[in-house]
PDB file of N, CA and C in Angstrom:
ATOM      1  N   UNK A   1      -5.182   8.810  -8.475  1.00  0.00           N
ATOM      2  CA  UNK A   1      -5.474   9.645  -7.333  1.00  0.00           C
ATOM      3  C   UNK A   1      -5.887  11.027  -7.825  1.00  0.00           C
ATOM      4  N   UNK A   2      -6.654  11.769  -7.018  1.00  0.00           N
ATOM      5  CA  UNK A   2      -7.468  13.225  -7.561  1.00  0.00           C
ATOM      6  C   UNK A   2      -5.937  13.648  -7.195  1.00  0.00           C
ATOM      7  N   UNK A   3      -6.294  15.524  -7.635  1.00  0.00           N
ATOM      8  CA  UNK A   3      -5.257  16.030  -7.893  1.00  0.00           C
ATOM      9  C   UNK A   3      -5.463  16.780  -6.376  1.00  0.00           C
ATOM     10  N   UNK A   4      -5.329  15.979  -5.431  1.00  0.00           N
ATOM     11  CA  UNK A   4      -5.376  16.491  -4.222  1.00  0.00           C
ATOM     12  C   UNK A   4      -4.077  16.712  -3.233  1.00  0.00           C
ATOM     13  N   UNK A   5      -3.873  17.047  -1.545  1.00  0.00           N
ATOM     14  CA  UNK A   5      -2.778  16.621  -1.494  1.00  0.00           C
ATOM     15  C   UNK A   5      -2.911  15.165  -0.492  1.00  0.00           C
ATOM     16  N   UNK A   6      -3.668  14.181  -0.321  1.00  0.00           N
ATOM     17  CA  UNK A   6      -4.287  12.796   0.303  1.00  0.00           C
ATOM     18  C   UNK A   6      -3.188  11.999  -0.571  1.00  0.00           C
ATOM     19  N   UNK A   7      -2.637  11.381   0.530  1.00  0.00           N
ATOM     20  CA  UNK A   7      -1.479  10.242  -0.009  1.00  0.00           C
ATOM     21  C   UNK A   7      -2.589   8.935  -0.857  1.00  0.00           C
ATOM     22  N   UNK A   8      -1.842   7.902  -1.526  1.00  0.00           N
ATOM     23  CA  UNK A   8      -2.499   6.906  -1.787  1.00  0.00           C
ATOM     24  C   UNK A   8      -2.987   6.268  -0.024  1.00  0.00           C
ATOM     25  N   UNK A   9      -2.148   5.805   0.363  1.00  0.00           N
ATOM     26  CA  UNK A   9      -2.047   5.213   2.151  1.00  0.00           C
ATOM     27  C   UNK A   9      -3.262   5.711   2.795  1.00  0.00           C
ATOM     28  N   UNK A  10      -3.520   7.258   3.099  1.00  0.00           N
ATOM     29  CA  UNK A  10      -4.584   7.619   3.317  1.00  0.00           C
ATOM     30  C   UNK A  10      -5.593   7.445   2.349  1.00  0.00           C
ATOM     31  N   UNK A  11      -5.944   7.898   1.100  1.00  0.00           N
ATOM     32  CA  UNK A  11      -7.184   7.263   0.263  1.00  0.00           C
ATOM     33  C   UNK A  11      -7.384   5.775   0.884  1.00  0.00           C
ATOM     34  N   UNK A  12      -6.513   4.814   0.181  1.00  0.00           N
ATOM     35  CA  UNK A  12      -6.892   3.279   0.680  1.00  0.00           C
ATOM     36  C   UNK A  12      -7.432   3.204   2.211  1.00  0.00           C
ATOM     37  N   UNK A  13      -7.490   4.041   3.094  1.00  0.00           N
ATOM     38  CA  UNK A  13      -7.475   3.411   4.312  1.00  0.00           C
ATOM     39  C   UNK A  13      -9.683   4.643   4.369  1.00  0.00           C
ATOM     40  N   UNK A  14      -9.002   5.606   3.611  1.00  0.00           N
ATOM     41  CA  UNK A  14     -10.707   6.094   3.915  1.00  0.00           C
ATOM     42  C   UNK A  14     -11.708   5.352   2.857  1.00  0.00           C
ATOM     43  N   UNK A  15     -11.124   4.808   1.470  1.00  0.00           N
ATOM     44  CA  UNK A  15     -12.065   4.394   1.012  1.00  0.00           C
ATOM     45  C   UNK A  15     -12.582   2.676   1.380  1.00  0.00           C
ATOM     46  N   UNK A  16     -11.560   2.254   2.918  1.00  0.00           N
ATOM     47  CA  UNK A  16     -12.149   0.877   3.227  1.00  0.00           C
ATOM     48  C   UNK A  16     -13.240   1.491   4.321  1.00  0.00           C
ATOM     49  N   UNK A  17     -13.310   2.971   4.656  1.00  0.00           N
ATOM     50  CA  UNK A  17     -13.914   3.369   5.828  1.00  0.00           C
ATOM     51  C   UNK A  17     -15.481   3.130   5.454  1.00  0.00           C
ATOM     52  N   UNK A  18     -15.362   4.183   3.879  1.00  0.00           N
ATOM     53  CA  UNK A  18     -16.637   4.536   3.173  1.00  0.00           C
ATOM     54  C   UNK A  18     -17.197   3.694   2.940  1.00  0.00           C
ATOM     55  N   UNK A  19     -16.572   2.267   2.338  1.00  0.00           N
ATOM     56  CA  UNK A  19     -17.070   1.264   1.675  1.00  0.00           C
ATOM     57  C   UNK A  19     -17.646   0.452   3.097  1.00  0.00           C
ATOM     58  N   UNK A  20     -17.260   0.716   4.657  1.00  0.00           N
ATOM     59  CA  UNK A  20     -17.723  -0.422   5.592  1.00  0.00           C
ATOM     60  C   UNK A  20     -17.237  -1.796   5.410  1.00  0.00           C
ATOM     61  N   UNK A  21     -15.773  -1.161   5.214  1.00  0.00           N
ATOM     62  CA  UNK A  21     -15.312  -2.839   5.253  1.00  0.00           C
ATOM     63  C   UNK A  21     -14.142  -2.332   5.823  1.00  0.00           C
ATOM     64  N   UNK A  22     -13.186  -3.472   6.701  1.00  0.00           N
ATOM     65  CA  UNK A  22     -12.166  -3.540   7.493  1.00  0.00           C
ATOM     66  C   UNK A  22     -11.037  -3.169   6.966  1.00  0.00           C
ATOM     67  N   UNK A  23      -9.939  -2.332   7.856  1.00  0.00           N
ATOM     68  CA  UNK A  23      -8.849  -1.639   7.496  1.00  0.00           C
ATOM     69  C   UNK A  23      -7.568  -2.164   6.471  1.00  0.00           C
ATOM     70  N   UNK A  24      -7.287  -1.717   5.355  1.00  0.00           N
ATOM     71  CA  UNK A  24      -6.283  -2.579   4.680  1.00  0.00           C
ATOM     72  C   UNK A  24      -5.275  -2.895   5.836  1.00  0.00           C
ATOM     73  N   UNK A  25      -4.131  -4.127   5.654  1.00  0.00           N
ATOM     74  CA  UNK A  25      -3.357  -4.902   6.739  1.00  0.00           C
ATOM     75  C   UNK A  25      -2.263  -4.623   5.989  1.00  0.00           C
ATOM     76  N   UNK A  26      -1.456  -3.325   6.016  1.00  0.00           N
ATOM     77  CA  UNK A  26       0.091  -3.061   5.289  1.00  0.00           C
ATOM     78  C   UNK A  26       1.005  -4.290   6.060  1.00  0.00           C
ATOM     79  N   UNK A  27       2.300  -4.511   5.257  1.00  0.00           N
ATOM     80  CA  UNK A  27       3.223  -5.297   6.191  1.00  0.00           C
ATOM     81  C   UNK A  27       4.405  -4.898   5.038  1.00  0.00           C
ATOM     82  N   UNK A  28       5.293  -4.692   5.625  1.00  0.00           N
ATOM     83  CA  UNK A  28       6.975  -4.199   5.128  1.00  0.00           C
ATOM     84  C   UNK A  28       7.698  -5.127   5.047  1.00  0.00           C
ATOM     85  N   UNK A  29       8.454  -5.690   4.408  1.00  0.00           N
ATOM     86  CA  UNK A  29       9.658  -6.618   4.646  1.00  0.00           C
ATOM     87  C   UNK A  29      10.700  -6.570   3.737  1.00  0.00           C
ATOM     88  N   UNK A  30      11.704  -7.098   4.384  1.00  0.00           N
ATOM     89  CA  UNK A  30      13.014  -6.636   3.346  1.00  0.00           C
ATOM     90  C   UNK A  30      13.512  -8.038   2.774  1.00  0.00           C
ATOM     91  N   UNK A  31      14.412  -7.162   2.407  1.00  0.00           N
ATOM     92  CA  UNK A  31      14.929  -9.100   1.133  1.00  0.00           C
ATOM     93  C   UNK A  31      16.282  -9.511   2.533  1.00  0.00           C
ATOM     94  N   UNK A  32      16.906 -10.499   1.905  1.00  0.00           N
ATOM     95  CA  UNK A  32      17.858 -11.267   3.114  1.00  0.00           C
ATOM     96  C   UNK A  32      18.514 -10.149   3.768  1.00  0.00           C
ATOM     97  N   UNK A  33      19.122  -9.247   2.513  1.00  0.00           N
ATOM     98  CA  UNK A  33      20.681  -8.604   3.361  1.00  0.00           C
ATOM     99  C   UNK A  33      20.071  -7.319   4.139  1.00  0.00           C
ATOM    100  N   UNK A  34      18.679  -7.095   4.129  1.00  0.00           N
ATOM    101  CA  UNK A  34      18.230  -6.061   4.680  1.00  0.00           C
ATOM    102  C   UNK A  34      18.171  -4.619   4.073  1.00  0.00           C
ATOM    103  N   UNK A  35      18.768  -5.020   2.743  1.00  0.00           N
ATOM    104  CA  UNK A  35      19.146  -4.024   2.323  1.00  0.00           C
ATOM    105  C   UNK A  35      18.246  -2.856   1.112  1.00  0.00           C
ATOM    106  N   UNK A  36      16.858  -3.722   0.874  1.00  0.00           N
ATOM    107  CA  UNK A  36      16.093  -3.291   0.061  1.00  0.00           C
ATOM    108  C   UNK A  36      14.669  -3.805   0.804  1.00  0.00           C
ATOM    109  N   UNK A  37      13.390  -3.064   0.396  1.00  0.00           N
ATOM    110  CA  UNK A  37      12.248  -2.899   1.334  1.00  0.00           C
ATOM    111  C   UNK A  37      11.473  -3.137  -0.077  1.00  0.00           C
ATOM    112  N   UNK A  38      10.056  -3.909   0.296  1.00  0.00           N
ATOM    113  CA  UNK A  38       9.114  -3.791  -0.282  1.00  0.00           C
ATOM    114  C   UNK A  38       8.196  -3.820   1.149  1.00  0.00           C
ATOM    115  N   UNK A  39       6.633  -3.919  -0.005  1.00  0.00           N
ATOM    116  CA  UNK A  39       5.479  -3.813   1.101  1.00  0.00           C
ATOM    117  C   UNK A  39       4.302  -4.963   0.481  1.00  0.00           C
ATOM    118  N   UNK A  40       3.263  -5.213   1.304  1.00  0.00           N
ATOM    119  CA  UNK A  40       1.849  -5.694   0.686  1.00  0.00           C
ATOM    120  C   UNK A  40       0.946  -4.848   1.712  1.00  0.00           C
ATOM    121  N   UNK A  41      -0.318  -5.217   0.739  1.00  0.00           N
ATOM    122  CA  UNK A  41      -1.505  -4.912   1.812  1.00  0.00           C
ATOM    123  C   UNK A  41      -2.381  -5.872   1.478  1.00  0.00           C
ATOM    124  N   UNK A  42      -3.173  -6.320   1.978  1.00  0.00           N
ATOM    125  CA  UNK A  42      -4.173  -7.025   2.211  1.00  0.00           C
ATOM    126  C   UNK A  42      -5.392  -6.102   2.500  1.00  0.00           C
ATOM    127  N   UNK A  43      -6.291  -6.145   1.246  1.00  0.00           N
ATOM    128  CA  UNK A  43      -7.829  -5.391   1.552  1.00  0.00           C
ATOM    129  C   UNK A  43      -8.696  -6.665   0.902  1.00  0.00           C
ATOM    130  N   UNK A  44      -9.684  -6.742   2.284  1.00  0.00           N
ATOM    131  CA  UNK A  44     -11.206  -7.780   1.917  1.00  0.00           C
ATOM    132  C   UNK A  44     -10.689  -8.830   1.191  1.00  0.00           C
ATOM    133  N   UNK A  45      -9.610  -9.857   1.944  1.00  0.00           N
ATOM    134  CA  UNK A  45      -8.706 -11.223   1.646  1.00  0.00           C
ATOM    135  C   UNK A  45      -7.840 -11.267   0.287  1.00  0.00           C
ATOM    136  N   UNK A  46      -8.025  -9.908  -0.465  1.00  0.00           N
ATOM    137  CA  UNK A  46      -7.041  -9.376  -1.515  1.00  0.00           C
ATOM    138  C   UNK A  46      -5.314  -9.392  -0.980  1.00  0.00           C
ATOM    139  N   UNK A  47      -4.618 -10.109  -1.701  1.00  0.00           N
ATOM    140  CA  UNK A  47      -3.412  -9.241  -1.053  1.00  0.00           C
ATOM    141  C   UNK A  47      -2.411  -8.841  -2.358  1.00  0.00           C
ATOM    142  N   UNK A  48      -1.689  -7.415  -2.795  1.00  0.00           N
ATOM    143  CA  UNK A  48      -1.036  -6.791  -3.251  1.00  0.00           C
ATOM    144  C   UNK A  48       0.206  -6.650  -2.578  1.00  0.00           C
ATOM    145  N   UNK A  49       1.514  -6.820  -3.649  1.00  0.00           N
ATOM    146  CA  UNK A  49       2.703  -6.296  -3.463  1.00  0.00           C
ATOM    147  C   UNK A  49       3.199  -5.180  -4.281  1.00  0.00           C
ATOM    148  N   UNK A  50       4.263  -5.029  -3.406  1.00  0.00           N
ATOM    149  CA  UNK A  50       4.539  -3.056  -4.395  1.00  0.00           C
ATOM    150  C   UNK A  50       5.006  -3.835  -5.372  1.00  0.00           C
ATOM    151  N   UNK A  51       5.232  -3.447  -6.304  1.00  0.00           N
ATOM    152  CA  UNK A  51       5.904  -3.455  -7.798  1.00  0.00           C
ATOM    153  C   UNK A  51       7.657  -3.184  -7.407  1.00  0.00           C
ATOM    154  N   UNK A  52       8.197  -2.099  -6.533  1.00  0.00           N
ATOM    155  CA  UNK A  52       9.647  -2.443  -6.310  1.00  0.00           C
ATOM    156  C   UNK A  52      10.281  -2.591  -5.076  1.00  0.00           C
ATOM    157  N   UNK A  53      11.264  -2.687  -5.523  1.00  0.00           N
ATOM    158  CA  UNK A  53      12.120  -2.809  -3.876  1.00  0.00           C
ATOM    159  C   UNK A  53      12.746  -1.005  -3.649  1.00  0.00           C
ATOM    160  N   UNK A  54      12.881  -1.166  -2.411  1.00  0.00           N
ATOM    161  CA  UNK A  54      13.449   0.222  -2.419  1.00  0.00           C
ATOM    162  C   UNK A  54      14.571   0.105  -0.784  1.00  0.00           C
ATOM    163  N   UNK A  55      15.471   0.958  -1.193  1.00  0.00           N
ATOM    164  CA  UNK A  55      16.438   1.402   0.087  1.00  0.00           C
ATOM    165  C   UNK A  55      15.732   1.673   0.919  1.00  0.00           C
ATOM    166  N   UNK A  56      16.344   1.276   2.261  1.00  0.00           N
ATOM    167  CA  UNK A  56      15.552   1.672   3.626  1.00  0.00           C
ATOM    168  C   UNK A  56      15.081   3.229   3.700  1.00  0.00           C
ATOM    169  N   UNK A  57      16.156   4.021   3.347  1.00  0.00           N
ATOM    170  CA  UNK A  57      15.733   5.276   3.218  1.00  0.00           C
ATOM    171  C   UNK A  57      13.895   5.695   2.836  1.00  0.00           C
ATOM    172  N   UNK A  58      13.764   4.851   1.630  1.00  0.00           N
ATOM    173  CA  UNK A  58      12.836   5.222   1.053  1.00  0.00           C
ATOM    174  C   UNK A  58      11.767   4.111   0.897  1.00  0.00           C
ATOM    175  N   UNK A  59      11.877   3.399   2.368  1.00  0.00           N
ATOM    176  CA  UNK A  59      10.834   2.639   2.968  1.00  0.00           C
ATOM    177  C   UNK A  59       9.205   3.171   2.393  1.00  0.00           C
ATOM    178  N   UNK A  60       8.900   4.056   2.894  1.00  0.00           N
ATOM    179  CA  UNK A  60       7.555   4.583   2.671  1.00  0.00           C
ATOM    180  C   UNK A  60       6.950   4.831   0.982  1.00  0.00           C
ATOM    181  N   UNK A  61       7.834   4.833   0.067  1.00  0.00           N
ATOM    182  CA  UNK A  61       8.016   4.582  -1.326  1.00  0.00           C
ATOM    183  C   UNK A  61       6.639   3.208  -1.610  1.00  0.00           C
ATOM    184  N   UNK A  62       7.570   2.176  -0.458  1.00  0.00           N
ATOM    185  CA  UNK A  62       6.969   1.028  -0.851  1.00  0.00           C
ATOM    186  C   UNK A  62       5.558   0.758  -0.656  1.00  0.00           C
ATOM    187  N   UNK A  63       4.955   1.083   0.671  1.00  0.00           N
ATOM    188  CA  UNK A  63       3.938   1.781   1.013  1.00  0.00           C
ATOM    189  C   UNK A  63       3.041   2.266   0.423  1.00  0.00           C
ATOM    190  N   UNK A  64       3.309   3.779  -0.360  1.00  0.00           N
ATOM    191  CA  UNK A  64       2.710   4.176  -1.463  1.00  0.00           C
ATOM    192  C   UNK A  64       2.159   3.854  -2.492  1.00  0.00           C
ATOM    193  N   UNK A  65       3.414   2.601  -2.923  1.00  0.00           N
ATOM    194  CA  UNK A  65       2.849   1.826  -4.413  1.00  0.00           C
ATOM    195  C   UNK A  65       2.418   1.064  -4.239  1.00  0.00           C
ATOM    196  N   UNK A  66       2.063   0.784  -3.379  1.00  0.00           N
ATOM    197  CA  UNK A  66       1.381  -1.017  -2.960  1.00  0.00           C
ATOM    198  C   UNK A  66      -0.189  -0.276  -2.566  1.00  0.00           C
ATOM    199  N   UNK A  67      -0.559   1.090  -2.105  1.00  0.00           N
ATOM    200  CA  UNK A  67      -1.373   1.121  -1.968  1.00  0.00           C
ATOM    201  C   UNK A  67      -2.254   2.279  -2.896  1.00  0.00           C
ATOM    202  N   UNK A  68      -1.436   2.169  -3.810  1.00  0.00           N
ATOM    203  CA  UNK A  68      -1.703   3.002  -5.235  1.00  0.00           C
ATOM    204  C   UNK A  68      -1.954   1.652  -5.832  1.00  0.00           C
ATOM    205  N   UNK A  69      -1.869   0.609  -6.358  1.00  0.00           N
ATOM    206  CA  UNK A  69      -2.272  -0.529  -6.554  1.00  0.00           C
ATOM    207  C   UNK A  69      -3.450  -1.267  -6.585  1.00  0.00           C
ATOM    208  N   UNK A  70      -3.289  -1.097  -5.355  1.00  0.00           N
ATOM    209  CA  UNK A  70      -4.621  -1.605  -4.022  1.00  0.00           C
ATOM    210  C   UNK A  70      -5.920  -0.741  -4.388  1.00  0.00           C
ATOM    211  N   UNK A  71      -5.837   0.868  -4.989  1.00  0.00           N
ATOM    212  CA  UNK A  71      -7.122   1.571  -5.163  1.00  0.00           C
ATOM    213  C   UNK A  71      -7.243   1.506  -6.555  1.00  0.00           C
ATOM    214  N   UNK A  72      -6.406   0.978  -7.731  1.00  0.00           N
ATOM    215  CA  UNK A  72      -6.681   0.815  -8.920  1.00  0.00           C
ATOM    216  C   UNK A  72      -7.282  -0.390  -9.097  1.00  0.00           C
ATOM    217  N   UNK A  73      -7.163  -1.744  -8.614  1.00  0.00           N
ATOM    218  CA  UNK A  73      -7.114  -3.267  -8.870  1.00  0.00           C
ATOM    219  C   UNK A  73      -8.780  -3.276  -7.987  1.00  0.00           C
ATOM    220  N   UNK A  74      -9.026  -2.743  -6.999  1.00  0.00           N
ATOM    221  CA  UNK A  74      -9.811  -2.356  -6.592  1.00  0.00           C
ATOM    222  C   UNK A  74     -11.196  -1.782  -6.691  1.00  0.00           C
ATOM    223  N   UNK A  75     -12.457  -2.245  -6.515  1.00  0.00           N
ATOM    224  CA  UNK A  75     -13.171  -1.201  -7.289  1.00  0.00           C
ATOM    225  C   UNK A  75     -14.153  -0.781  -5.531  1.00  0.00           C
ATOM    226  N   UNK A  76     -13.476  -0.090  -4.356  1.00  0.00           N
ATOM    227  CA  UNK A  76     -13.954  -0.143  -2.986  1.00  0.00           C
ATOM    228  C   UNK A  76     -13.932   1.287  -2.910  1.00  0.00           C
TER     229      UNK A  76
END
């Protein structure tokens, strides 16, 4: 990511704008006890998972890395 202040979440979602292709599809889910969060996204039938789990607290963590991912693996 530039040394800006644009989250990954926002980059991924303007560079599906620029590129004219349809909005990445985030989705959250937790493991059984509820007690830890990951994420995926799905861009152009791609789909990525975050790399960790994280406390509910720090839900949006997961978010981030899944779509810090998504703009590296990516070339959109």
């Amino acid at each position: 990511m530039q040394n800006d202040s644009r989250t990954f979440l926002i980059a991924v979602i303007e560079r599906c704008q620029e590129a004219h292709i349809n909005p990445p599809f985030f989705e959250i889910m937790s493991d059984r006890g509820r007690t830890a969060w990951s994420s995926t996204v799905t861009v152009q039938g791609f789909k990525f998972s975050a790399r960790y789990w994280y406390d509910g607290h720090y839900v949006y963590n997961a978010v981030e890395d899944v779509a810090e991912l998504a703009l590296k693996q990516l070339s959109i």
